[in-house]
C-alpha atoms as a PDB file:
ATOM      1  CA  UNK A   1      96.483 106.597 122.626  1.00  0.00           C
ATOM      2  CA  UNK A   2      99.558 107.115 124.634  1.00  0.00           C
ATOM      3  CA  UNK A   3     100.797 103.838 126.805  1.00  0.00           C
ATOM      4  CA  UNK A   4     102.575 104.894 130.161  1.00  0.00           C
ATOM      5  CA  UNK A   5     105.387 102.033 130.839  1.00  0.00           C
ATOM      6  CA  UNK A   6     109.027 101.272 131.140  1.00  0.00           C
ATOM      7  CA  UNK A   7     111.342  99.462 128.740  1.00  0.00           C
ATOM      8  CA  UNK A   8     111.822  96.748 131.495  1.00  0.00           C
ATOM      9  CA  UNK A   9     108.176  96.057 131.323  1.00  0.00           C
ATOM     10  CA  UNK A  10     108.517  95.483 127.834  1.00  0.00           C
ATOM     11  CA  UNK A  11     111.564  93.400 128.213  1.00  0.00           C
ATOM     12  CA  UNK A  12     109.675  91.270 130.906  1.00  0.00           C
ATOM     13  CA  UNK A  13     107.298  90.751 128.607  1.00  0.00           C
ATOM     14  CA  UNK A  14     109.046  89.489 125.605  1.00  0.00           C
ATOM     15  CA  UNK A  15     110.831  87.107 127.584  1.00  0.00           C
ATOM     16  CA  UNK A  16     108.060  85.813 129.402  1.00  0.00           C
ATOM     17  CA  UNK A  17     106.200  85.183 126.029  1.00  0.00           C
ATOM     18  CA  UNK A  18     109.679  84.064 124.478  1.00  0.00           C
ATOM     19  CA  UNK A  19     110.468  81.102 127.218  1.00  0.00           C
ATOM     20  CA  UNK A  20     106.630  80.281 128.061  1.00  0.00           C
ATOM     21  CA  UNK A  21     108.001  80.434 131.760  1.00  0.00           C
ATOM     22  CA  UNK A  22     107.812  82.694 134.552  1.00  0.00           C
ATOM     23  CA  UNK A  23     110.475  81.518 136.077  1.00  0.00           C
ATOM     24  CA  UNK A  24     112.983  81.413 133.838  1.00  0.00           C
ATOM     25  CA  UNK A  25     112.455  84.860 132.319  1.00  0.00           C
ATOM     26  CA  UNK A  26     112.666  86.329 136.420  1.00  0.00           C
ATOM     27  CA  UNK A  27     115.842  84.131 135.961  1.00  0.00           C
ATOM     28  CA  UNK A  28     117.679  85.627 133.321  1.00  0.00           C
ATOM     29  CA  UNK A  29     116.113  89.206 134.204  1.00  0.00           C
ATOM     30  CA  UNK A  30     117.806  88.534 137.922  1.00  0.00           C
ATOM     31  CA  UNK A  31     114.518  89.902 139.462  1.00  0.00           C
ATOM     32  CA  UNK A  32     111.820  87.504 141.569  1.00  0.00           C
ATOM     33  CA  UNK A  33     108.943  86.111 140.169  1.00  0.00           C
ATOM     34  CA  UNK A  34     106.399  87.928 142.480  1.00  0.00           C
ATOM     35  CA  UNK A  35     108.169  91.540 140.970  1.00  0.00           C
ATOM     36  CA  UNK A  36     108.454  90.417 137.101  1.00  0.00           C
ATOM     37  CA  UNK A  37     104.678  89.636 137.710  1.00  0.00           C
ATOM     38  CA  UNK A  38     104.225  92.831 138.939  1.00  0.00           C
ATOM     39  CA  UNK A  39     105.675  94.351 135.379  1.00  0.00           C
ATOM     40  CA  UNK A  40     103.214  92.213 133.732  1.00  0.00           C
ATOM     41  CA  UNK A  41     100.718  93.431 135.485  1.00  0.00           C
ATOM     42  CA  UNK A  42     101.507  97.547 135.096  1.00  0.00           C
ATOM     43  CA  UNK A  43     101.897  96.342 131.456  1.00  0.00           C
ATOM     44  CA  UNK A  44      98.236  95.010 130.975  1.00  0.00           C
ATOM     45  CA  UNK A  45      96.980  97.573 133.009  1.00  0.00           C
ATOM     46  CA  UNK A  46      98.826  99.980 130.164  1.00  0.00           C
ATOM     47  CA  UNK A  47      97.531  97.896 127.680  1.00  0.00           C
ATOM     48  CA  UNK A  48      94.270  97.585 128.721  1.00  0.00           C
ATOM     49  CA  UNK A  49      93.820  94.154 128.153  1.00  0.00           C
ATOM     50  CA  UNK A  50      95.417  90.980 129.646  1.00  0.00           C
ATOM     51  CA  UNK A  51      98.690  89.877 127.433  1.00  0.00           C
ATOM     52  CA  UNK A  52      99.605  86.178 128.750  1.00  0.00           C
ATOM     53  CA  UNK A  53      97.264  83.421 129.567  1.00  0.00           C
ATOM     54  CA  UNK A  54      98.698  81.418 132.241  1.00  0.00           C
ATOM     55  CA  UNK A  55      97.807  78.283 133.245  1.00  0.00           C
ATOM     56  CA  UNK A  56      99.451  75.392 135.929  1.00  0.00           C
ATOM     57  CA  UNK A  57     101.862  74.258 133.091  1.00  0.00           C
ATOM     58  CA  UNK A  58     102.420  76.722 131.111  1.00  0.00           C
ATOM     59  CA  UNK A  59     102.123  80.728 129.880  1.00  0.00           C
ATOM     60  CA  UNK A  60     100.978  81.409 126.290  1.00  0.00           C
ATOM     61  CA  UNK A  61     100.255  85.189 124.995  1.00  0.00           C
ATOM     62  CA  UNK A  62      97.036  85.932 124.612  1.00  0.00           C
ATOM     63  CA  UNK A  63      95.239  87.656 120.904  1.00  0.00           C
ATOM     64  CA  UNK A  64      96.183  90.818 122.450  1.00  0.00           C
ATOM     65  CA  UNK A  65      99.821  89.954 123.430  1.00  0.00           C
ATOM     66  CA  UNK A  66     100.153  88.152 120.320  1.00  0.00           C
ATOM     67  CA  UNK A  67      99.920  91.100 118.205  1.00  0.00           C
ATOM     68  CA  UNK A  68     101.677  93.186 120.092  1.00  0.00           C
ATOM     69  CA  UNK A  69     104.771  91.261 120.271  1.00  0.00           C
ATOM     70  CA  UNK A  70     106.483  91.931 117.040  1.00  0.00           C
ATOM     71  CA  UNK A  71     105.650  95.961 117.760  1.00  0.00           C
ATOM     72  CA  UNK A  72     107.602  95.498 121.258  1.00  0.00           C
ATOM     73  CA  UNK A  73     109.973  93.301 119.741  1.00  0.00           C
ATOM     74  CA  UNK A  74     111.420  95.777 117.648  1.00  0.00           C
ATOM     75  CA  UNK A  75     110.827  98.866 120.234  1.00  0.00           C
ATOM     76  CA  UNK A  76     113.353  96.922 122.168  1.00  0.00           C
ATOM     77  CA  UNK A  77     115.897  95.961 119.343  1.00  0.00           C
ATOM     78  CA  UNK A  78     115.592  99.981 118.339  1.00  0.00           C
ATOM     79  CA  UNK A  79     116.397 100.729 122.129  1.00  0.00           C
ATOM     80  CA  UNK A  80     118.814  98.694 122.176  1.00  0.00           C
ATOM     81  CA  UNK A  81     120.459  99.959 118.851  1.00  0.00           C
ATOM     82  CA  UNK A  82     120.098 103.831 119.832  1.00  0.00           C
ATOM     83  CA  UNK A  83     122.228 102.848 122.884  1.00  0.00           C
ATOM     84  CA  UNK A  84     125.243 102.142 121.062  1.00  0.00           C
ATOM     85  CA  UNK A  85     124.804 105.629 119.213  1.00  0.00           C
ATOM     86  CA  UNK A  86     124.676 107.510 122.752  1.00  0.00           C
ATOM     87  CA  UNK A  87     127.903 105.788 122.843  1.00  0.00           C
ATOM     88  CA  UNK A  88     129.463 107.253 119.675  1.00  0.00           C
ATOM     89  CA  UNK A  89     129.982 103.925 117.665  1.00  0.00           C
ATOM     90  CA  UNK A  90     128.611 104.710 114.542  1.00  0.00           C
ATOM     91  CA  UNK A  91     129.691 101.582 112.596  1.00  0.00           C
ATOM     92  CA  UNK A  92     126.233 100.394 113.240  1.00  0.00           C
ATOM     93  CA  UNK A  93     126.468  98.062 115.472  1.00  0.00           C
ATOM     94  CA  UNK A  94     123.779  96.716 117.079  1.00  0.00           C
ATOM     95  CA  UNK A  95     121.395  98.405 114.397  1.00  0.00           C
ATOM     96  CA  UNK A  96     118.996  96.401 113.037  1.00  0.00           C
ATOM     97  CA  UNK A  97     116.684  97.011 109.722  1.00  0.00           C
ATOM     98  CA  UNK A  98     113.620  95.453 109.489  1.00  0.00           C
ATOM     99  CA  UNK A  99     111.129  95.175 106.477  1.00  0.00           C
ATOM    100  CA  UNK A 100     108.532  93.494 104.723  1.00  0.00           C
ATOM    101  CA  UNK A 101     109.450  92.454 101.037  1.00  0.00           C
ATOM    102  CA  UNK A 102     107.338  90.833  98.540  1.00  0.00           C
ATOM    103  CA  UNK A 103     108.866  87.664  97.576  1.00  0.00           C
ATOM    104  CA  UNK A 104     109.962  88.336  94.192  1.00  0.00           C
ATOM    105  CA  UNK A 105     111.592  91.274  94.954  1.00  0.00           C
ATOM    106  CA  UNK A 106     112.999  89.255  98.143  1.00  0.00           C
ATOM    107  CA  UNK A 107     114.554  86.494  95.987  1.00  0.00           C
ATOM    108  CA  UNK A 108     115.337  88.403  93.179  1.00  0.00           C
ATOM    109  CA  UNK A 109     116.586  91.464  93.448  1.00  0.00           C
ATOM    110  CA  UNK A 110     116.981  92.220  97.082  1.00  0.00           C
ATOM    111  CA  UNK A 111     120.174  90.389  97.859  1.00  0.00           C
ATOM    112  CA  UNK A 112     122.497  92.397  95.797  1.00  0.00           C
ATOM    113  CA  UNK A 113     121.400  95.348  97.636  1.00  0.00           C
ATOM    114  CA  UNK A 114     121.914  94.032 101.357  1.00  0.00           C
ATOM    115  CA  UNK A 115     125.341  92.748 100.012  1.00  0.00           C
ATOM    116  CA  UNK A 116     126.374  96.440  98.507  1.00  0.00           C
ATOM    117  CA  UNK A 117     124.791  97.949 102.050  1.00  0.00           C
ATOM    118  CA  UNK A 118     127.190  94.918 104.006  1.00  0.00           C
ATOM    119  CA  UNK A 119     130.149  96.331 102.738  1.00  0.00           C
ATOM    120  CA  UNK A 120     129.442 100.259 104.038  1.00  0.00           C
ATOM    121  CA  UNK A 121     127.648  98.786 107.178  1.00  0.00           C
ATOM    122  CA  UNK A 122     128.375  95.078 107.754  1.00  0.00           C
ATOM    123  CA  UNK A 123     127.411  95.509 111.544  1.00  0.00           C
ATOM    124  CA  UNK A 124     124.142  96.053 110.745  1.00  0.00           C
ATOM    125  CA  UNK A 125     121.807  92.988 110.963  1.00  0.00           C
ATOM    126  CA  UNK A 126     118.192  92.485 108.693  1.00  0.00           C
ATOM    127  CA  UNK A 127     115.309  90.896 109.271  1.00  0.00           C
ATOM    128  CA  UNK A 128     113.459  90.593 106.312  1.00  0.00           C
ATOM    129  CA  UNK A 129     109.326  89.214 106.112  1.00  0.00           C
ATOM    130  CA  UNK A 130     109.176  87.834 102.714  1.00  0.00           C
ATOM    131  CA  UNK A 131     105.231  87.691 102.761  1.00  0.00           C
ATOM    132  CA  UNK A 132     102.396  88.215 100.464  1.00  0.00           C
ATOM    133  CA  UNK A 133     101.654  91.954  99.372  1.00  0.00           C
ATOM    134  CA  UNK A 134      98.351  91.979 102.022  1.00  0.00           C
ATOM    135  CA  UNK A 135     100.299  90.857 104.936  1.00  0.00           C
ATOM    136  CA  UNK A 136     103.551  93.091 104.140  1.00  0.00           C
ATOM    137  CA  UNK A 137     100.802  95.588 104.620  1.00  0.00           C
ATOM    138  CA  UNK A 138      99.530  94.447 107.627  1.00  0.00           C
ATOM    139  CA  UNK A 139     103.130  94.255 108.799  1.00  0.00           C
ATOM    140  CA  UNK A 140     103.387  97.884 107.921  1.00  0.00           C
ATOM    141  CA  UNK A 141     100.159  99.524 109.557  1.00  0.00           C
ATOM    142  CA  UNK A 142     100.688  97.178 112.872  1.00  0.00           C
ATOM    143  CA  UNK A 143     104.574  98.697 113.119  1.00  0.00           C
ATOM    144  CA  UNK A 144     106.082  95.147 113.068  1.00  0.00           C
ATOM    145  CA  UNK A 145     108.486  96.484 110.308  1.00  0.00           C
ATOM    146  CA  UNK A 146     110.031 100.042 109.390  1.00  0.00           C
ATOM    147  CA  UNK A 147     109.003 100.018 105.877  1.00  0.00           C
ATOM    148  CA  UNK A 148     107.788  97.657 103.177  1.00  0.00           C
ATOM    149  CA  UNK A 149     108.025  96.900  99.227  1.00  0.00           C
ATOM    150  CA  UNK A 150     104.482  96.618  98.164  1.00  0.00           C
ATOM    151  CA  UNK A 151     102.519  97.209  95.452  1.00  0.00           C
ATOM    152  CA  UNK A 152      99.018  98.013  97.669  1.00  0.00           C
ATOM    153  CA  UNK A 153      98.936 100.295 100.421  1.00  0.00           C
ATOM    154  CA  UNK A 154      98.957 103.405  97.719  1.00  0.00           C
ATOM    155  CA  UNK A 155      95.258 104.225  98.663  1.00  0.00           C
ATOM    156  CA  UNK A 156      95.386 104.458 102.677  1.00  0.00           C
ATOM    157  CA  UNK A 157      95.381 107.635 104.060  1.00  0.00           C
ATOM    158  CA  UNK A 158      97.685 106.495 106.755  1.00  0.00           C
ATOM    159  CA  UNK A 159     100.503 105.219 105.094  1.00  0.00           C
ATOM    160  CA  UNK A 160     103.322 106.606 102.376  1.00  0.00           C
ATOM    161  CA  UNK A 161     103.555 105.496  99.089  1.00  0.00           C
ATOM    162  CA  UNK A 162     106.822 106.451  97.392  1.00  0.00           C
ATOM    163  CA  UNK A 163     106.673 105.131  93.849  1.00  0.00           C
ATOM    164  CA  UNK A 164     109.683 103.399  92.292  1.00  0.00           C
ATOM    165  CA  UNK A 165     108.464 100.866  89.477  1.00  0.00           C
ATOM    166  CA  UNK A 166     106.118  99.867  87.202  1.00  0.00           C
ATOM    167  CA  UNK A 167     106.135  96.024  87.388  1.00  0.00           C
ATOM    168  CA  UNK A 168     104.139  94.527  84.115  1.00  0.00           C
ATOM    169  CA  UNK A 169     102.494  91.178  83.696  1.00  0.00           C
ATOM    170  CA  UNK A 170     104.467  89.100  81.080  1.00  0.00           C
ATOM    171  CA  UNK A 171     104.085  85.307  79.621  1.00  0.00           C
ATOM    172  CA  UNK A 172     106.176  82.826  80.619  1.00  0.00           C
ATOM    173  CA  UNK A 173     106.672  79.984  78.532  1.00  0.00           C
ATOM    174  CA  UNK A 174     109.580  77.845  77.976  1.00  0.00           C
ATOM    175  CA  UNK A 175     112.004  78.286  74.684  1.00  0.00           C
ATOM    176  CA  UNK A 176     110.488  75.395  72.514  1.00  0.00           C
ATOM    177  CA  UNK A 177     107.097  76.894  72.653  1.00  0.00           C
ATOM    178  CA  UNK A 178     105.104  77.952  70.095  1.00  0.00           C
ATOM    179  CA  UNK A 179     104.503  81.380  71.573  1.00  0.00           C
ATOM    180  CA  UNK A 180     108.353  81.591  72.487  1.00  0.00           C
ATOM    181  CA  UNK A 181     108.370  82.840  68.819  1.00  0.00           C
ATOM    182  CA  UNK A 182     106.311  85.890  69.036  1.00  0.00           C
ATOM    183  CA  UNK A 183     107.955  88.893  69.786  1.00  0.00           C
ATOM    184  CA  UNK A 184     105.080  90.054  71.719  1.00  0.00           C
ATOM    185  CA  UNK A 185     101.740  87.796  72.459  1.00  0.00           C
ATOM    186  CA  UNK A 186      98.564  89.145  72.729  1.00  0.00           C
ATOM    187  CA  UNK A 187      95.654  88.130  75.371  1.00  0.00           C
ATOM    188  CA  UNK A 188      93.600  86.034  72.592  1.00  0.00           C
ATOM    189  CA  UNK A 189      97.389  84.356  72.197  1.00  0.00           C
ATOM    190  CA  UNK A 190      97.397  83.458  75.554  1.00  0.00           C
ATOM    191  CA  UNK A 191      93.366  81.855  75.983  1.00  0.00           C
ATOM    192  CA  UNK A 192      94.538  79.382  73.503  1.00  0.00           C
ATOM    193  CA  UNK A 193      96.772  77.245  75.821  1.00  0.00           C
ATOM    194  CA  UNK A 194      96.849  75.838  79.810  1.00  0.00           C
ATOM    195  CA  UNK A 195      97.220  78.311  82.102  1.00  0.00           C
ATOM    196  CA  UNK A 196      99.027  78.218  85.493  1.00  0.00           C
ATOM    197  CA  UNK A 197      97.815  80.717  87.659  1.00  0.00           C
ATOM    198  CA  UNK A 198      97.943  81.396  91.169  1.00  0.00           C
ATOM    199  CA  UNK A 199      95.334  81.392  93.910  1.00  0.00           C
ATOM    200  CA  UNK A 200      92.539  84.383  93.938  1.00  0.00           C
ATOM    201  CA  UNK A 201      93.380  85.010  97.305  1.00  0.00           C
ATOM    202  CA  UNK A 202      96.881  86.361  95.969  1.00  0.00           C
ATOM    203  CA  UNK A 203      96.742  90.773  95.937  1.00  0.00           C
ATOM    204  CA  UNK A 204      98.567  89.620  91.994  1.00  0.00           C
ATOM    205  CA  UNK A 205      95.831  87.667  91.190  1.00  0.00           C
ATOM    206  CA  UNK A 206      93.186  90.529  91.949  1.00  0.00           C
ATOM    207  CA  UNK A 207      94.946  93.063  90.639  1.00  0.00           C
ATOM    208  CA  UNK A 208      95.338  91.346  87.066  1.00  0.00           C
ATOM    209  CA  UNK A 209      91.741  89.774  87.231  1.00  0.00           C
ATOM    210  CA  UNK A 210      90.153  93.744  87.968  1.00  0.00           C
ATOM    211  CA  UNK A 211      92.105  94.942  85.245  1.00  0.00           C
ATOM    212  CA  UNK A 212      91.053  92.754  82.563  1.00  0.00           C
ATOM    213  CA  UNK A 213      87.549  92.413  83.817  1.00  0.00           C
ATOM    214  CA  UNK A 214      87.457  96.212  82.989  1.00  0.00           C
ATOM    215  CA  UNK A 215      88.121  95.736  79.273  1.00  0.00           C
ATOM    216  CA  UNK A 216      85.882  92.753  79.362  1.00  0.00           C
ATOM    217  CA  UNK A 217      88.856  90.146  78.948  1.00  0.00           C
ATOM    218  CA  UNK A 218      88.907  87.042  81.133  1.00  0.00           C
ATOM    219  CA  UNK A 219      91.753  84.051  81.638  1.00  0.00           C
ATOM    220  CA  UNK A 220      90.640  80.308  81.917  1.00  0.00           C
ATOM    221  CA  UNK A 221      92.805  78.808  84.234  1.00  0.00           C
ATOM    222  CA  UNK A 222      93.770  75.196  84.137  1.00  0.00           C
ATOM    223  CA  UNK A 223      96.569  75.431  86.880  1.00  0.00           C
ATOM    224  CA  UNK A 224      96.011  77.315  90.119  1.00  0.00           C
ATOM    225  CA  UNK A 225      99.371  77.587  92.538  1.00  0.00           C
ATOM    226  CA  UNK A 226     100.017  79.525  95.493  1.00  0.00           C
ATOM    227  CA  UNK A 227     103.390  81.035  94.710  1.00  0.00           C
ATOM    228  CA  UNK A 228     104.308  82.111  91.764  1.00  0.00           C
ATOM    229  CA  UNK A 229     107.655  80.220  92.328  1.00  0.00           C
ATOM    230  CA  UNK A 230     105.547  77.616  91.566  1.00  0.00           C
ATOM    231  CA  UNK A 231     104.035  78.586  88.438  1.00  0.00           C
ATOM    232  CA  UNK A 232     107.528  78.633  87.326  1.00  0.00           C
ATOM    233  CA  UNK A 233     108.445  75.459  88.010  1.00  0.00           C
ATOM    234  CA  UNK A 234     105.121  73.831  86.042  1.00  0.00           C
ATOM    235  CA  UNK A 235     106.168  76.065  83.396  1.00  0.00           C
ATOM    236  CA  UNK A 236     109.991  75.064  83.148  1.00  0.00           C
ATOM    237  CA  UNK A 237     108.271  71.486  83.110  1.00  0.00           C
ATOM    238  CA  UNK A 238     106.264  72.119  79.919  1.00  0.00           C
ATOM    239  CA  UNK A 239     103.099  71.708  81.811  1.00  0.00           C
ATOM    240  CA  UNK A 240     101.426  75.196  80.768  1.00  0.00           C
ATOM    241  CA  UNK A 241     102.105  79.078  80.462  1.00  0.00           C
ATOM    242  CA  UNK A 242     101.712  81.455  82.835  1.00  0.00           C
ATOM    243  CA  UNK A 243     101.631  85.161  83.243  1.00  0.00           C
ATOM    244  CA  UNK A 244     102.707  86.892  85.780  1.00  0.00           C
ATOM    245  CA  UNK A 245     104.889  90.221  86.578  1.00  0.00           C
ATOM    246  CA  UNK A 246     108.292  90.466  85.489  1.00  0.00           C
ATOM    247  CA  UNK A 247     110.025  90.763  88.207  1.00  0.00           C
ATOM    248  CA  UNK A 248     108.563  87.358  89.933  1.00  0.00           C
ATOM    249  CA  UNK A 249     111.005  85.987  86.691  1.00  0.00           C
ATOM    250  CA  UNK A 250     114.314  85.267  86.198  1.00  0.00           C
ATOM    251  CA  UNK A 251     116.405  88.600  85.225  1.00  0.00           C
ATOM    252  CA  UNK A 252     119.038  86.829  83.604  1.00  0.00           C
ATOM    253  CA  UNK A 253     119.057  84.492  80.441  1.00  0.00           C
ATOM    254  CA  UNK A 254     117.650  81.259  81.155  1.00  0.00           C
ATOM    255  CA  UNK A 255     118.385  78.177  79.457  1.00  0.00           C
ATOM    256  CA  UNK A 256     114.705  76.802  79.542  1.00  0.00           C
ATOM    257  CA  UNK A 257     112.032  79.629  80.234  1.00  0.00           C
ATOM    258  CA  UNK A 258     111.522  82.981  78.419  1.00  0.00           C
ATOM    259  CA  UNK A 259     109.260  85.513  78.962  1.00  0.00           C
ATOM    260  CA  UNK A 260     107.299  87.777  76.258  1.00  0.00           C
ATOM    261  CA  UNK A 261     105.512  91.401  76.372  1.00  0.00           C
ATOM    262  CA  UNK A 262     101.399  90.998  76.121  1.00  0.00           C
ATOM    263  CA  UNK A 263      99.967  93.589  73.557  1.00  0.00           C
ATOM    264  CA  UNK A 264      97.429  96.501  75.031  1.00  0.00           C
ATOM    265  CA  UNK A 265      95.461  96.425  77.351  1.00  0.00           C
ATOM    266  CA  UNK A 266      99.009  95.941  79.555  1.00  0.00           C
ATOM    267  CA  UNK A 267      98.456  95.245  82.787  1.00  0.00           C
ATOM    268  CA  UNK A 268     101.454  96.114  85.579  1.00  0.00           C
ATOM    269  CA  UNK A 269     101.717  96.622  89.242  1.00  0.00           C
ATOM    270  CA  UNK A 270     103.050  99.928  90.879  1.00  0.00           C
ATOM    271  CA  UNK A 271     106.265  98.965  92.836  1.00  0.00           C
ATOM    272  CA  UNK A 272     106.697 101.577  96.201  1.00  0.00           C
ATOM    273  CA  UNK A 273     108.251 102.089  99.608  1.00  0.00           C
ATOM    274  CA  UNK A 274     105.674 101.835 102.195  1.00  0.00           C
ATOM    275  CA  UNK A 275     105.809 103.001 105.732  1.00  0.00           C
ATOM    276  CA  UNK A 276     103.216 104.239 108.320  1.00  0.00           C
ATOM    277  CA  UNK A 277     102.585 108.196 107.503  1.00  0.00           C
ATOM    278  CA  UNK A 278     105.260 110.465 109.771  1.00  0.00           C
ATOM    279  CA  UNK A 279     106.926 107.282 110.931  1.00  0.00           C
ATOM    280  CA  UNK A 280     110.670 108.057 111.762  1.00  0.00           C
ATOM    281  CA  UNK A 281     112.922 105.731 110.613  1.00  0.00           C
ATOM    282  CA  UNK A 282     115.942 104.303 112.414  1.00  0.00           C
ATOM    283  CA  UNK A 283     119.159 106.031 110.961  1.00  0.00           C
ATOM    284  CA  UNK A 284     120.391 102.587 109.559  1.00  0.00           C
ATOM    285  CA  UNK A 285     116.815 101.953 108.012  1.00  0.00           C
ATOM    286  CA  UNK A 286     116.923 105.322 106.212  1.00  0.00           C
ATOM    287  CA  UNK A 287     120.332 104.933 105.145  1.00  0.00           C
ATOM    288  CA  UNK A 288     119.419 101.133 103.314  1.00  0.00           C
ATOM    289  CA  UNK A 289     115.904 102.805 101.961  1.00  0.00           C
ATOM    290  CA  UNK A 290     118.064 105.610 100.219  1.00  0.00           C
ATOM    291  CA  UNK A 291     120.716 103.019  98.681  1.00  0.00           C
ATOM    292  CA  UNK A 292     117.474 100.926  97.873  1.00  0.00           C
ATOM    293  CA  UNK A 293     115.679 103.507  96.065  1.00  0.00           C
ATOM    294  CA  UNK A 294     118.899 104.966  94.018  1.00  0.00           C
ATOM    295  CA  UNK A 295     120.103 100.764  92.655  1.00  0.00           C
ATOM    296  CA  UNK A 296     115.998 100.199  92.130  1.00  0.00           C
ATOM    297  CA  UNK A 297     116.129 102.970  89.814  1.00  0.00           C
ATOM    298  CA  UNK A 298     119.418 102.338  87.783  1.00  0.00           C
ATOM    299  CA  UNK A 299     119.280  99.103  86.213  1.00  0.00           C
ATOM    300  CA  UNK A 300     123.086  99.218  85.907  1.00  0.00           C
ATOM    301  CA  UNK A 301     124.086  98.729  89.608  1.00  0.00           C
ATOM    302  CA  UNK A 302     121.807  95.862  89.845  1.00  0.00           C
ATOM    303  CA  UNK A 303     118.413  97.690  90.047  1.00  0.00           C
ATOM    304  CA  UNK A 304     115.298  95.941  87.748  1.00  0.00           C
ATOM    305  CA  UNK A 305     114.998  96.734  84.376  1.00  0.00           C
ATOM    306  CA  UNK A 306     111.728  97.897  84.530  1.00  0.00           C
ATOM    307  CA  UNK A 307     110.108 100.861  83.740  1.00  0.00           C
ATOM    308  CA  UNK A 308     110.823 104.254  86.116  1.00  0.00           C
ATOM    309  CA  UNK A 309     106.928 105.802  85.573  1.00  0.00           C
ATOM    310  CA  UNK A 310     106.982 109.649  85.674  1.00  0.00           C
ATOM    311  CA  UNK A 311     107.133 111.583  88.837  1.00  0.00           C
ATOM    312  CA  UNK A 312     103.647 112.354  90.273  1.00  0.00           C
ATOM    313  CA  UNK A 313     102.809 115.965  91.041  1.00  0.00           C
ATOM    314  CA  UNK A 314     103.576 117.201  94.571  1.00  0.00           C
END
């Protein structure tokens, strides 16, 4: 479906939605308020569907507007980038990259990257949803963001998903316990003390529950968290054990908490780029997904060190 409208209807409405006021968006669009109503209008008409409730005090989007505003807010942002290309300034400025990141790869691992990309590009600004796997996905397939680091998404026909890692669960546990002192713990090893896990609504918590369920293995929990942050912290406080992937722990040496391989059946979650299928990116985008993709796989300039799993046939 093709929508027929001009980036000043856009525009009118982000700013309308932004300020809750008519009259101050006609005000800093320098246009009256009966004409910026008429660019609301052509806009729902577009749409199909009314974007803005308005009422005596007040203008609120609507369920419709609401989800379109993060697609028009970055139509805009991308206009307003490609400008300064027209222009010939190709320092970047004005670009802006936007993705959706699973946490631990947010906190972890994604900083060194956007500080290596700064120093090539530092006019390029980032706006980065650190979300849950099923609503970096959502992000994805509604076009809030460019592309996404997920582990789901491999299985829909309408999306890319470019493999990088293979993420395995590991056991926490902190140095002075007694399964710090196993090389490697099994699942049997692990049923034998308090478990922090977190909440079944969480895409890590399905993933490793399917997977064990299939070789008729199943964890008693005695902890349940939402954020694996948080499982962390109950562990560092000698509360329980956990398990969870590696890269949701610390990649360094840690003076309290160590982690420890879990014998066969191993479980692990496939790390990938995901973006909408035959979705171009913007040229700054594409540049930080190729500097993303070479440090993920090469350990030494910062990437995880997790396992690279074999190319998949073409």
């Amino acid at each position: 479906m093709s929508i027929n409208c001009e980036i000043l209807d856009l525009r009118a409405f982000l700013l309308v939605a932004d300020t809750r006021s008519f009259h101050r968006a006609a005000e800093a669009l320098h246009v009256s308020q009966p004409a910026l109503s008429r660019r609301i209008q052509k806009l729902e008409h577009a749409v199909g569907a009314p974007l803005l409730e308005r009422t005596t005090r007040s203008v609120a989007p609507t369920a419709v507007g609401q989800n379109l505003l993060p697609l028009v807010r970055r139509m805009i942002e991308e206009f307003d980038g490609s400008l300064f290309s027209s222009r010939g300034v190709d320092d970047g400025r004005g670009s802006q990259v936007t993705i959706a990141c699973l946490p631990t790869a947010a906190f972890y691992f994604l900083p060194s990257v956007i500080a290596r990309f700064h120093e090539d590009h530092p006019n390029v600004r980032f706006r980065i949803l650190d979300i849950p796997a099923t609503e970096g996905l959502q992000a994805v397939e509604r076009g809030e963001v460019e592309f996404g680091v997920n582990f789901m998404g491999a299985s829909d026909p309408e999306l890319e998903f470019d493999v990088l890692v293979e993420d395995p669960f590991v056991l926490a546990c902190r140095r002075d316990h007694p399964l710090a002192r196993k090389r490697r713990v099994t699942w049997h090893d692990i049923a034998q003390h308090p478990l922090i896990t977190v909440h079944r609504t969480s895409g890590n918590r399905t993933l490793l529950d399917g997977a064990l369920a299939r070789e008729n293995l199943k964890l008693s929990w005695f902890y349940e968290v939402t954020h694996l942050s948080t499982s962390l912290g109950l562990v560092e406080a000698g509360v329980g054990i956990s398990v969870l992937p590696r890269m949701a722990t610390p990649q360094e040496e840690h003076s309290i908490l160590v982690t420890r391989e879990i014998a066969p059946p191993v479980v692990s979650r496939t790390i990938g780029i995901v973006r909408r299928r035959g979705a171009m990116l913007s040229p700054a985008a594409e540049r930080f997904l190729q500097m993303l993709k070479s440090t993920w796989q090469d350990p030494a300039h910062g990437g995880p060190a997790m396992t690279r799993p074999p190319r998949r046939p073409a």
